[in-house]
C-alpha atoms as a PDB file:
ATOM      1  CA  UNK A   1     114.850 154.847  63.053  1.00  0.00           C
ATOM      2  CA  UNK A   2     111.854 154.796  60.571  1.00  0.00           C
ATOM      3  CA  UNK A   3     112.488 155.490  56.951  1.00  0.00           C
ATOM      4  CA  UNK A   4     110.957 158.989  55.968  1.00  0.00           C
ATOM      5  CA  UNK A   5     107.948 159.043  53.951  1.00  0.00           C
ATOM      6  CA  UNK A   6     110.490 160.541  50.869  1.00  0.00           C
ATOM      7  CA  UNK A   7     112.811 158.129  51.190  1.00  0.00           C
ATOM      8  CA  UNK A   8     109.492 155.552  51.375  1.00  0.00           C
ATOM      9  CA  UNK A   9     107.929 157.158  47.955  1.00  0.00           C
ATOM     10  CA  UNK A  10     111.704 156.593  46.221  1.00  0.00           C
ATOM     11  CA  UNK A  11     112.087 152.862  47.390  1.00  0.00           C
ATOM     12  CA  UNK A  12     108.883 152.581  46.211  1.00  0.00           C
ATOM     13  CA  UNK A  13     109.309 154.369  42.319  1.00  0.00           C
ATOM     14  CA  UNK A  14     112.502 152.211  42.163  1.00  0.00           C
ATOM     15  CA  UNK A  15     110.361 148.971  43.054  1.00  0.00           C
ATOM     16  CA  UNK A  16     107.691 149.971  40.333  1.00  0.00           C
ATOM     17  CA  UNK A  17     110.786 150.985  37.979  1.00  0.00           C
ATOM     18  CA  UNK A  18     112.546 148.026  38.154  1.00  0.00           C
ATOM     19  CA  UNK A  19     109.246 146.011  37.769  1.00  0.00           C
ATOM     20  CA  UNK A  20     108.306 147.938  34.267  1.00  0.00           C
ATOM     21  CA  UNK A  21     111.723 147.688  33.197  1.00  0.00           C
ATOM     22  CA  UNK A  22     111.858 143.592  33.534  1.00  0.00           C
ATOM     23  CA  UNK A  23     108.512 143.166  32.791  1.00  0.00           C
ATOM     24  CA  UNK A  24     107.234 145.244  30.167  1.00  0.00           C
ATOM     25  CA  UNK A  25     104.304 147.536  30.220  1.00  0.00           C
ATOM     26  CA  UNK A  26     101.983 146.374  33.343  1.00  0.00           C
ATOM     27  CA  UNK A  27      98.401 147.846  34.156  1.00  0.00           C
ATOM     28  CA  UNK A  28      97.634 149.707  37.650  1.00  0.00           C
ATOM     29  CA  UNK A  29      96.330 146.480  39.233  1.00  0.00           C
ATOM     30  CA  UNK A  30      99.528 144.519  38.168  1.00  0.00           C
ATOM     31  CA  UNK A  31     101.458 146.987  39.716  1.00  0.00           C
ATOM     32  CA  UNK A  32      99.619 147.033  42.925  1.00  0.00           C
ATOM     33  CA  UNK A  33      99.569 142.998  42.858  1.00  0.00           C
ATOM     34  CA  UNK A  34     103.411 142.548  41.947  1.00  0.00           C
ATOM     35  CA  UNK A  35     104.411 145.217  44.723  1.00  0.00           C
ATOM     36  CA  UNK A  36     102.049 144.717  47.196  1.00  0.00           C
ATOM     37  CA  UNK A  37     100.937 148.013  47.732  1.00  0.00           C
ATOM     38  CA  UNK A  38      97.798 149.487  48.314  1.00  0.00           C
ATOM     39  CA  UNK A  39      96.053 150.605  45.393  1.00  0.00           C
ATOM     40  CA  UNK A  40      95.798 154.337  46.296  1.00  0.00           C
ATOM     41  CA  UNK A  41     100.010 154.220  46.888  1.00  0.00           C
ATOM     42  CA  UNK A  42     100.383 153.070  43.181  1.00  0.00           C
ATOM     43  CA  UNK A  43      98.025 155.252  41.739  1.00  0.00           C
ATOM     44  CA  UNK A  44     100.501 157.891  43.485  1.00  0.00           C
ATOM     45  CA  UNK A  45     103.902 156.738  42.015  1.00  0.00           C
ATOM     46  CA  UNK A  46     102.108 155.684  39.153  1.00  0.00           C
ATOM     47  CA  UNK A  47     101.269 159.465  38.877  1.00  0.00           C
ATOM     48  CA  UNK A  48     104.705 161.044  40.506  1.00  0.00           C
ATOM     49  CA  UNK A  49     106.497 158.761  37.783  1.00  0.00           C
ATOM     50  CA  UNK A  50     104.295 160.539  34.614  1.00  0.00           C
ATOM     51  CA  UNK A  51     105.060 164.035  36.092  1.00  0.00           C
ATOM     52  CA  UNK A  52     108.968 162.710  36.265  1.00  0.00           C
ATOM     53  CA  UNK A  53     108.488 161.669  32.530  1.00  0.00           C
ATOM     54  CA  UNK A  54     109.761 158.362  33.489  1.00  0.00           C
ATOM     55  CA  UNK A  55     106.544 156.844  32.562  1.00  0.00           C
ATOM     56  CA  UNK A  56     103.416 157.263  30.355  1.00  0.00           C
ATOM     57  CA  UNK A  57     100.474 155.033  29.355  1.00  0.00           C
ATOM     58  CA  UNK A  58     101.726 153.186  25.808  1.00  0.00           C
ATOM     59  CA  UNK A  59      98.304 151.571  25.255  1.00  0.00           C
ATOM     60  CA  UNK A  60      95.705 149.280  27.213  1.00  0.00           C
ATOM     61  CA  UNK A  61      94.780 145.506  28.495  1.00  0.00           C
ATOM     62  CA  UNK A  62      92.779 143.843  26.251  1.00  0.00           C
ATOM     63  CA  UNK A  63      90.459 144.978  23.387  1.00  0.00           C
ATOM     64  CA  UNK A  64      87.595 144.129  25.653  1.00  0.00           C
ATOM     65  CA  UNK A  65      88.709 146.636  28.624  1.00  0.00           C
ATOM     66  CA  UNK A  66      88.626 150.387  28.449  1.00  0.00           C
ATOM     67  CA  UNK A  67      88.788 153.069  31.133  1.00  0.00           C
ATOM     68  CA  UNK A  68      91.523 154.099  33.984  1.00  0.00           C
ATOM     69  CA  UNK A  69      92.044 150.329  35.091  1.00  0.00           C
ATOM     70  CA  UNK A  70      92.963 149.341  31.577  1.00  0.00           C
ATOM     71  CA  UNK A  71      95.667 151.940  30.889  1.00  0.00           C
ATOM     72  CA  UNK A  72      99.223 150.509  30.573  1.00  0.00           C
ATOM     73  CA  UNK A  73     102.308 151.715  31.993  1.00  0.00           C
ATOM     74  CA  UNK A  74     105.515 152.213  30.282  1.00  0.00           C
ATOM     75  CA  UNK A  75     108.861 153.700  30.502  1.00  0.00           C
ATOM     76  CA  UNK A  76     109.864 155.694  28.428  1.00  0.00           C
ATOM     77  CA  UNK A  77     112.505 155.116  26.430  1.00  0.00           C
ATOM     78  CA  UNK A  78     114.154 157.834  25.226  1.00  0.00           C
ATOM     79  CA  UNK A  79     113.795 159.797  28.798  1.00  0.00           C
ATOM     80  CA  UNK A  80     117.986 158.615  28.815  1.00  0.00           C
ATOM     81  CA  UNK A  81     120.813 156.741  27.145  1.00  0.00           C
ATOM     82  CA  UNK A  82     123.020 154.075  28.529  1.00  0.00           C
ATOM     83  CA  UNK A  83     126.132 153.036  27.103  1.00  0.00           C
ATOM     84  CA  UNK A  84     128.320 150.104  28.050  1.00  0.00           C
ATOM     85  CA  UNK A  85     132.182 149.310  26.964  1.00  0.00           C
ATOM     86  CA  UNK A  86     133.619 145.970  27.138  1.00  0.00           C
ATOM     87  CA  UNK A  87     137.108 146.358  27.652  1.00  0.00           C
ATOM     88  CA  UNK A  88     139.339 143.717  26.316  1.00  0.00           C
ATOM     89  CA  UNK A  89     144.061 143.707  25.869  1.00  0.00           C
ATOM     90  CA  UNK A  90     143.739 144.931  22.439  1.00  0.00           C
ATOM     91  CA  UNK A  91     140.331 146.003  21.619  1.00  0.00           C
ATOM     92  CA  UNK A  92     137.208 147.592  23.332  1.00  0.00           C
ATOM     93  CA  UNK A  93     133.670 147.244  22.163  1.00  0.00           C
ATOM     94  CA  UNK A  94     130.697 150.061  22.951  1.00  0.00           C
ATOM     95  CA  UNK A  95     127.149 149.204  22.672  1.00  0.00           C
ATOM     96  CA  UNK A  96     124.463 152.072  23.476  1.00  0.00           C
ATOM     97  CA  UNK A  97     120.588 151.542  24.578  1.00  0.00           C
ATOM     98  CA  UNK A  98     117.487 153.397  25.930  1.00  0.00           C
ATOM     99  CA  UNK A  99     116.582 152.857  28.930  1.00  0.00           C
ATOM    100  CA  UNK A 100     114.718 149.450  28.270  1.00  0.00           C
ATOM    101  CA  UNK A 101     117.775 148.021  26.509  1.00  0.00           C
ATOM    102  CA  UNK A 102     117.032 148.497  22.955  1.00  0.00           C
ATOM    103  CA  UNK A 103     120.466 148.794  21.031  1.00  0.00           C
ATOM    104  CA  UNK A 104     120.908 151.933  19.246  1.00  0.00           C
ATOM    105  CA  UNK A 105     124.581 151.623  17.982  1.00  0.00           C
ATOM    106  CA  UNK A 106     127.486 149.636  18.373  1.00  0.00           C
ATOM    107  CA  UNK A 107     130.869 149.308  17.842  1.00  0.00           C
ATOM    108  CA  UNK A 108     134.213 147.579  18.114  1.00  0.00           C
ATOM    109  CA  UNK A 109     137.669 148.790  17.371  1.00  0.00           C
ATOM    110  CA  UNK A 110     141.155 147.025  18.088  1.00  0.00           C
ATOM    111  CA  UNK A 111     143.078 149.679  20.212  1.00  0.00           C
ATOM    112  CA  UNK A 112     146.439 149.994  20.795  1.00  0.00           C
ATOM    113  CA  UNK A 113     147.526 149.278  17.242  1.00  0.00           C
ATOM    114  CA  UNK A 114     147.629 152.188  15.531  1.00  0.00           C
ATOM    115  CA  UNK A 115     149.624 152.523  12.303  1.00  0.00           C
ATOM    116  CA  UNK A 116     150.580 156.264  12.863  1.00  0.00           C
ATOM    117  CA  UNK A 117     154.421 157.495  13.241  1.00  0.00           C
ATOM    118  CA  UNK A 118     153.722 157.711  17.156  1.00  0.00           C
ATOM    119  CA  UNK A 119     152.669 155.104  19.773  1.00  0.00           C
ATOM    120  CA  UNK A 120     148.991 154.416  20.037  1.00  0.00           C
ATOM    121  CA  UNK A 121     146.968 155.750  22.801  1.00  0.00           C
ATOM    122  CA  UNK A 122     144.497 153.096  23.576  1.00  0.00           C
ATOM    123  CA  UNK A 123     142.829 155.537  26.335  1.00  0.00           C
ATOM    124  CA  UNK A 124     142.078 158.081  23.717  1.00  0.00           C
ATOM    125  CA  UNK A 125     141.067 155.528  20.978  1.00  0.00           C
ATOM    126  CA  UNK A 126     138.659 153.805  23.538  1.00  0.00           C
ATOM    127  CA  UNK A 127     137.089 157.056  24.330  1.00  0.00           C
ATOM    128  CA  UNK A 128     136.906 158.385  21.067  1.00  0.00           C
ATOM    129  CA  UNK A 129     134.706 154.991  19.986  1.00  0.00           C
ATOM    130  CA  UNK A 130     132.484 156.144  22.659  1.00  0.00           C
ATOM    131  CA  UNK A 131     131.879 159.128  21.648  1.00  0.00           C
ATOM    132  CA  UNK A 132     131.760 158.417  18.172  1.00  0.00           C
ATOM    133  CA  UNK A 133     128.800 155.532  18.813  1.00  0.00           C
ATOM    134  CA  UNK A 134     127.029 157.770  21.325  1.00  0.00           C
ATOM    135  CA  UNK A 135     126.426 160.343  18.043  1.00  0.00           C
ATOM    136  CA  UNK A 136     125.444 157.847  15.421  1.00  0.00           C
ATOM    137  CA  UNK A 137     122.747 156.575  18.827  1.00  0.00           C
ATOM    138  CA  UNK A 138     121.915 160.508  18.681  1.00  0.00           C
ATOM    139  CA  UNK A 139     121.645 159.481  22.616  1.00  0.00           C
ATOM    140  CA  UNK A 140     121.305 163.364  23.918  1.00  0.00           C
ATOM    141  CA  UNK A 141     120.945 162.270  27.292  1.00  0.00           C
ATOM    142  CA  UNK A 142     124.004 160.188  28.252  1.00  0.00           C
ATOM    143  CA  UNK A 143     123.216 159.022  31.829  1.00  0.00           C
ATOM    144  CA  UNK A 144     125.616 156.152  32.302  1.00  0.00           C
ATOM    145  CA  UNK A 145     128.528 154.210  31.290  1.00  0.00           C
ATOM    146  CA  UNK A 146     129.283 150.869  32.433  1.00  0.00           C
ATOM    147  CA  UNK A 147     132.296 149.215  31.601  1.00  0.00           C
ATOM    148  CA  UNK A 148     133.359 145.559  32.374  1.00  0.00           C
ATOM    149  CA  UNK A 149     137.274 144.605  32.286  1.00  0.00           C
ATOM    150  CA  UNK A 150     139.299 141.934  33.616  1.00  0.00           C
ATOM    151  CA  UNK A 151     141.078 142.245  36.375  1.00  0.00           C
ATOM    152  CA  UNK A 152     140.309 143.479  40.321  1.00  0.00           C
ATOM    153  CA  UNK A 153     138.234 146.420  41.688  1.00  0.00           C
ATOM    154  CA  UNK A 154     139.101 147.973  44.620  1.00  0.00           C
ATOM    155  CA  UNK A 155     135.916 147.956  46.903  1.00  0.00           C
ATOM    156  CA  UNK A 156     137.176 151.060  48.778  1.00  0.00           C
ATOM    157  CA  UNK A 157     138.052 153.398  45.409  1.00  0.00           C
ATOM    158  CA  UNK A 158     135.738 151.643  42.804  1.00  0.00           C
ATOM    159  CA  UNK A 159     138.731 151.387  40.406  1.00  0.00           C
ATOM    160  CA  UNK A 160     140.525 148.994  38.598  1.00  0.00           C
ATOM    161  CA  UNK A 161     143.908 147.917  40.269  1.00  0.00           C
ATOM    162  CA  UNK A 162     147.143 146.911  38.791  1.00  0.00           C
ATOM    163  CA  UNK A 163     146.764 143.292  38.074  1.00  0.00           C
ATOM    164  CA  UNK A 164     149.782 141.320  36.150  1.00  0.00           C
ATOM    165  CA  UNK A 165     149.235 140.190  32.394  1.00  0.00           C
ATOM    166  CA  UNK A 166     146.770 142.920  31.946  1.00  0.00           C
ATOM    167  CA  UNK A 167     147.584 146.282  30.121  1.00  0.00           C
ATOM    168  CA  UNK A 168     148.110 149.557  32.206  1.00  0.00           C
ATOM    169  CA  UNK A 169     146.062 151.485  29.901  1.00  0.00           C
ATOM    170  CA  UNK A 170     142.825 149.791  31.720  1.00  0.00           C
ATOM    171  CA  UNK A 171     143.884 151.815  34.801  1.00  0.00           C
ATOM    172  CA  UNK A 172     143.533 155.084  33.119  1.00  0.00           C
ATOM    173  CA  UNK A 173     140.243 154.410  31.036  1.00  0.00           C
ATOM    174  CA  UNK A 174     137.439 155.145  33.656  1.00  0.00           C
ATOM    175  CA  UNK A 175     139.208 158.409  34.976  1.00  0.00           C
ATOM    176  CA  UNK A 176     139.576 159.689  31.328  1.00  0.00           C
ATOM    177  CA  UNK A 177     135.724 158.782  30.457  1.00  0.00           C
ATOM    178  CA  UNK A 178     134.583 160.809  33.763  1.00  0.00           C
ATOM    179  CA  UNK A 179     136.591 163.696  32.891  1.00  0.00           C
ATOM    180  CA  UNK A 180     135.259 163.397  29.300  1.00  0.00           C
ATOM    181  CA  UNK A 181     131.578 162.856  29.846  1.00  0.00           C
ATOM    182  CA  UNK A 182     128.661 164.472  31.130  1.00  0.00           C
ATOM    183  CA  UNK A 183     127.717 161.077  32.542  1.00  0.00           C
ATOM    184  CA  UNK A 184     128.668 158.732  35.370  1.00  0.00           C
ATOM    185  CA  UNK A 185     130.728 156.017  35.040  1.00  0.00           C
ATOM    186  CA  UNK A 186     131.227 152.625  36.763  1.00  0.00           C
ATOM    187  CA  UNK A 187     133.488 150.099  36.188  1.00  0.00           C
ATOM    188  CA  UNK A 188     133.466 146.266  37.164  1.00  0.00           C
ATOM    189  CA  UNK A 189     134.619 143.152  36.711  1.00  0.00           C
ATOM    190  CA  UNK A 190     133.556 141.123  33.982  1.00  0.00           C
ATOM    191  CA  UNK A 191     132.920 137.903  35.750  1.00  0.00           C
ATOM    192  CA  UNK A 192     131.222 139.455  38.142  1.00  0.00           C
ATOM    193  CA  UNK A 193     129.129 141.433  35.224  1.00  0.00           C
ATOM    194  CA  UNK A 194     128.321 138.015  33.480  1.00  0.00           C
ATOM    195  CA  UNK A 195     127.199 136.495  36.592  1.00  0.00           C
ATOM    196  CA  UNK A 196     124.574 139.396  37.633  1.00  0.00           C
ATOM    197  CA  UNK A 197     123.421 139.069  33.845  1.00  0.00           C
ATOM    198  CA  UNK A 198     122.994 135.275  34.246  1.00  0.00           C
ATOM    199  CA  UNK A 199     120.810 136.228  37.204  1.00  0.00           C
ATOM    200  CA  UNK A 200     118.754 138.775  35.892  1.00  0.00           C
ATOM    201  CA  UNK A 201     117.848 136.406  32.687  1.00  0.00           C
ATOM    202  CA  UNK A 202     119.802 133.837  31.778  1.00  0.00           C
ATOM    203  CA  UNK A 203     120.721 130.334  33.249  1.00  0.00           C
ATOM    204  CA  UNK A 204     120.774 131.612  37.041  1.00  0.00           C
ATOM    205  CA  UNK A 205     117.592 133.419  37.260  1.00  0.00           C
ATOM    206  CA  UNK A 206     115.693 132.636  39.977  1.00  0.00           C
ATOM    207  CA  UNK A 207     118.860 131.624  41.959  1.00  0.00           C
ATOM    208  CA  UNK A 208     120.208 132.977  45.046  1.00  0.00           C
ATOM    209  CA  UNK A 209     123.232 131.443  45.444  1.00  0.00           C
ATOM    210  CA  UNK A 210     125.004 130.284  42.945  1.00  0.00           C
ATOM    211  CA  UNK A 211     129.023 130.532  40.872  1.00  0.00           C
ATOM    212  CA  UNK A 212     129.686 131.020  37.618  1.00  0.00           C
ATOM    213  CA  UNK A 213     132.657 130.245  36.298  1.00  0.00           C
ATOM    214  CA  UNK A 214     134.992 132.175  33.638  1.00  0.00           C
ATOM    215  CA  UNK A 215     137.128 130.230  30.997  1.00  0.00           C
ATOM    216  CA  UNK A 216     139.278 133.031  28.957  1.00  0.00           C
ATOM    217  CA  UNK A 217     143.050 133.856  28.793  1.00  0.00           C
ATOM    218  CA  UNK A 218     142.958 132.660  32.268  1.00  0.00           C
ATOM    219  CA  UNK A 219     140.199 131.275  34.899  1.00  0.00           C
ATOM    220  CA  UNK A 220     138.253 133.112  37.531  1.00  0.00           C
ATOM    221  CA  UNK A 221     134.489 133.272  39.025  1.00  0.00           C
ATOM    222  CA  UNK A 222     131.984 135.377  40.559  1.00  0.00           C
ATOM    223  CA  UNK A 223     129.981 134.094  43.494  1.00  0.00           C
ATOM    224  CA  UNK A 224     126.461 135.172  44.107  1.00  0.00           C
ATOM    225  CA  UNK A 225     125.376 134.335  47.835  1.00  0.00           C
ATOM    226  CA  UNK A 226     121.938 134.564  49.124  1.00  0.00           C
ATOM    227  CA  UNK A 227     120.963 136.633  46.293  1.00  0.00           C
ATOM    228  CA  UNK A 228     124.280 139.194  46.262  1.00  0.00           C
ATOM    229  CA  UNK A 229     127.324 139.656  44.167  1.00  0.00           C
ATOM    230  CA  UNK A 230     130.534 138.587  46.980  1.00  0.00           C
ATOM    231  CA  UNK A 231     133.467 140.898  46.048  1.00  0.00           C
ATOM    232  CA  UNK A 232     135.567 140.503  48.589  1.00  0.00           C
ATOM    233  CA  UNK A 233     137.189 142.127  51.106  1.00  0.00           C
ATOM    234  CA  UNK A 234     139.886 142.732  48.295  1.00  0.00           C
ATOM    235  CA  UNK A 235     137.674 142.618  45.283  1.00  0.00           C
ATOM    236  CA  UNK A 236     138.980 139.467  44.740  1.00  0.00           C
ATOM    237  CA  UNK A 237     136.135 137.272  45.968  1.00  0.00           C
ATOM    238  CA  UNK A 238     135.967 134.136  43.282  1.00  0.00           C
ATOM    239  CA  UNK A 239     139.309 135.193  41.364  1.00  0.00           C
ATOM    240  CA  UNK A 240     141.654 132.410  40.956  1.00  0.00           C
ATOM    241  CA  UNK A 241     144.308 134.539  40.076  1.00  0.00           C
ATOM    242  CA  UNK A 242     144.482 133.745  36.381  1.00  0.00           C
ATOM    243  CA  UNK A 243     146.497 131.270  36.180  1.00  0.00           C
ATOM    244  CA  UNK A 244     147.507 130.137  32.495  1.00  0.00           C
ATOM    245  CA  UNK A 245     145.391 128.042  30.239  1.00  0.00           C
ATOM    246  CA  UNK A 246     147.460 125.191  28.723  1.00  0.00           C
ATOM    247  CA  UNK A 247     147.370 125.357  24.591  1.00  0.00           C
ATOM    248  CA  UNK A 248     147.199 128.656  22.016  1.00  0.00           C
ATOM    249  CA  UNK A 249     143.077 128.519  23.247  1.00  0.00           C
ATOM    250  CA  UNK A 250     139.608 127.266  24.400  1.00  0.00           C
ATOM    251  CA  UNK A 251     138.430 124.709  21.554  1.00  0.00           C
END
């Protein structure tokens, strides 16, 4: 069955998106040249994504070109906020950007150590932090929180499962954010989070297939095959099982 001219014009805004996103501010023609679309098709996202107030024009080409063809494309930053919590046995660490990745605050706190009369709730103090960071970003529109953990997704739920060696609190984290947030949030595994990063820009961009491996507390992977992250039926694609690393650490 054909795709629908909608669902067409949103593959197509997500193409463009993506592009302006990696790439920086790009002209009309760079657009049209980098997607392969017609030029009167980018001249309508280009258009549906200003009236979105995803994207405006931040400047032009060259000092030597003026006019319509000149005019460059940008997102705009502050349209949302992202946040993103790296989640770690004792202490959890909360970084917030705009939507091009520019850092507006960030944080780390030990958790699960607290001093008071009572037991610590690492769940609350992990949340708190977020909060806390999102304010000092003054990030109004919260659209997302990622967090990476160790341990196993389940493919079916999306959520961490019980893995041995690894707090329980983890479990509980991404259930309190959602009910705490006006925002959705995702969890996965770090590996797995390291490895699309390595794609996207560091040493595995350009790669399709590829592993990288993970040297911590314990030893795991992530495998990326003909261009796609390979959970597993499990979510366990790549994990060794963390087995432990001989001495008190990694030189």
């Amino acid at each position: 069955m054909p795709a629908s001219s909608m669902t067409v014009r949103a593959v197509n805004d997500r193409i463009a998106l993506d592009l302006l996103q990696g790439q920086g501010p790009l002209t009309a023609g760079q657009l049209k040249t980098l997607t392969g679309l017609s030029r009167p098709s980018v001249a309508d996202l280009v258009e549906r994504l200003q009236t979105a107030g995803l994207v405006r024009v931040v400047g032009e080409a060259g000092a030597e070109r003026r006019g319509p063809n000149a005019r460059l494309y940008g997102i705009v930053a502050d349209r949302a906020h992202l946040a993103a919590l790296d989640v770690r046995t004792g202490s959890v660490s909360v970084v917030v950007t705009d939507l091009v990745g520019a850092v507006l605050a960030e944080a780390t706190l030990p958790v699960g150590h607290g001093a008071g009369p009572g037991p610590a709730d690492p769940v609350a103090e992990a949340a708190a932090l977020l909060e806390r960071t999102v304010r000092e970003a003054s990030a109004a529109r919260l659209h997302s929180v990622g967090v990476g953990a160790p341990g196993l997704i389940d493919p079916a739920t999306g959520e961490l499962r019980g893995t041995s060696g690894l707090p329980a609190w983890h479990r509980s984290l991404v259930g309190a954010l959602q009910q705490r947030l006006p925002a959705t949030v995702l969890v996965e595994n770090e590996t797995n989070l390291a490895a699309l990063a390595e794609q996207r820009s560091g040493a595995a961009r350009g790669l399709d297939t590829f592993v990288l491996l993970w040297l911590g507390h314990g030893v795991g992977a992530a495998l990326v095959l003909e261009g796609k992250l390979r959970r597993g039926a499990s979510g366990g694609a790549g994990e060794v099982g963390f087995p432990p690393v001989p001495g008190d650490g990694l030189p």
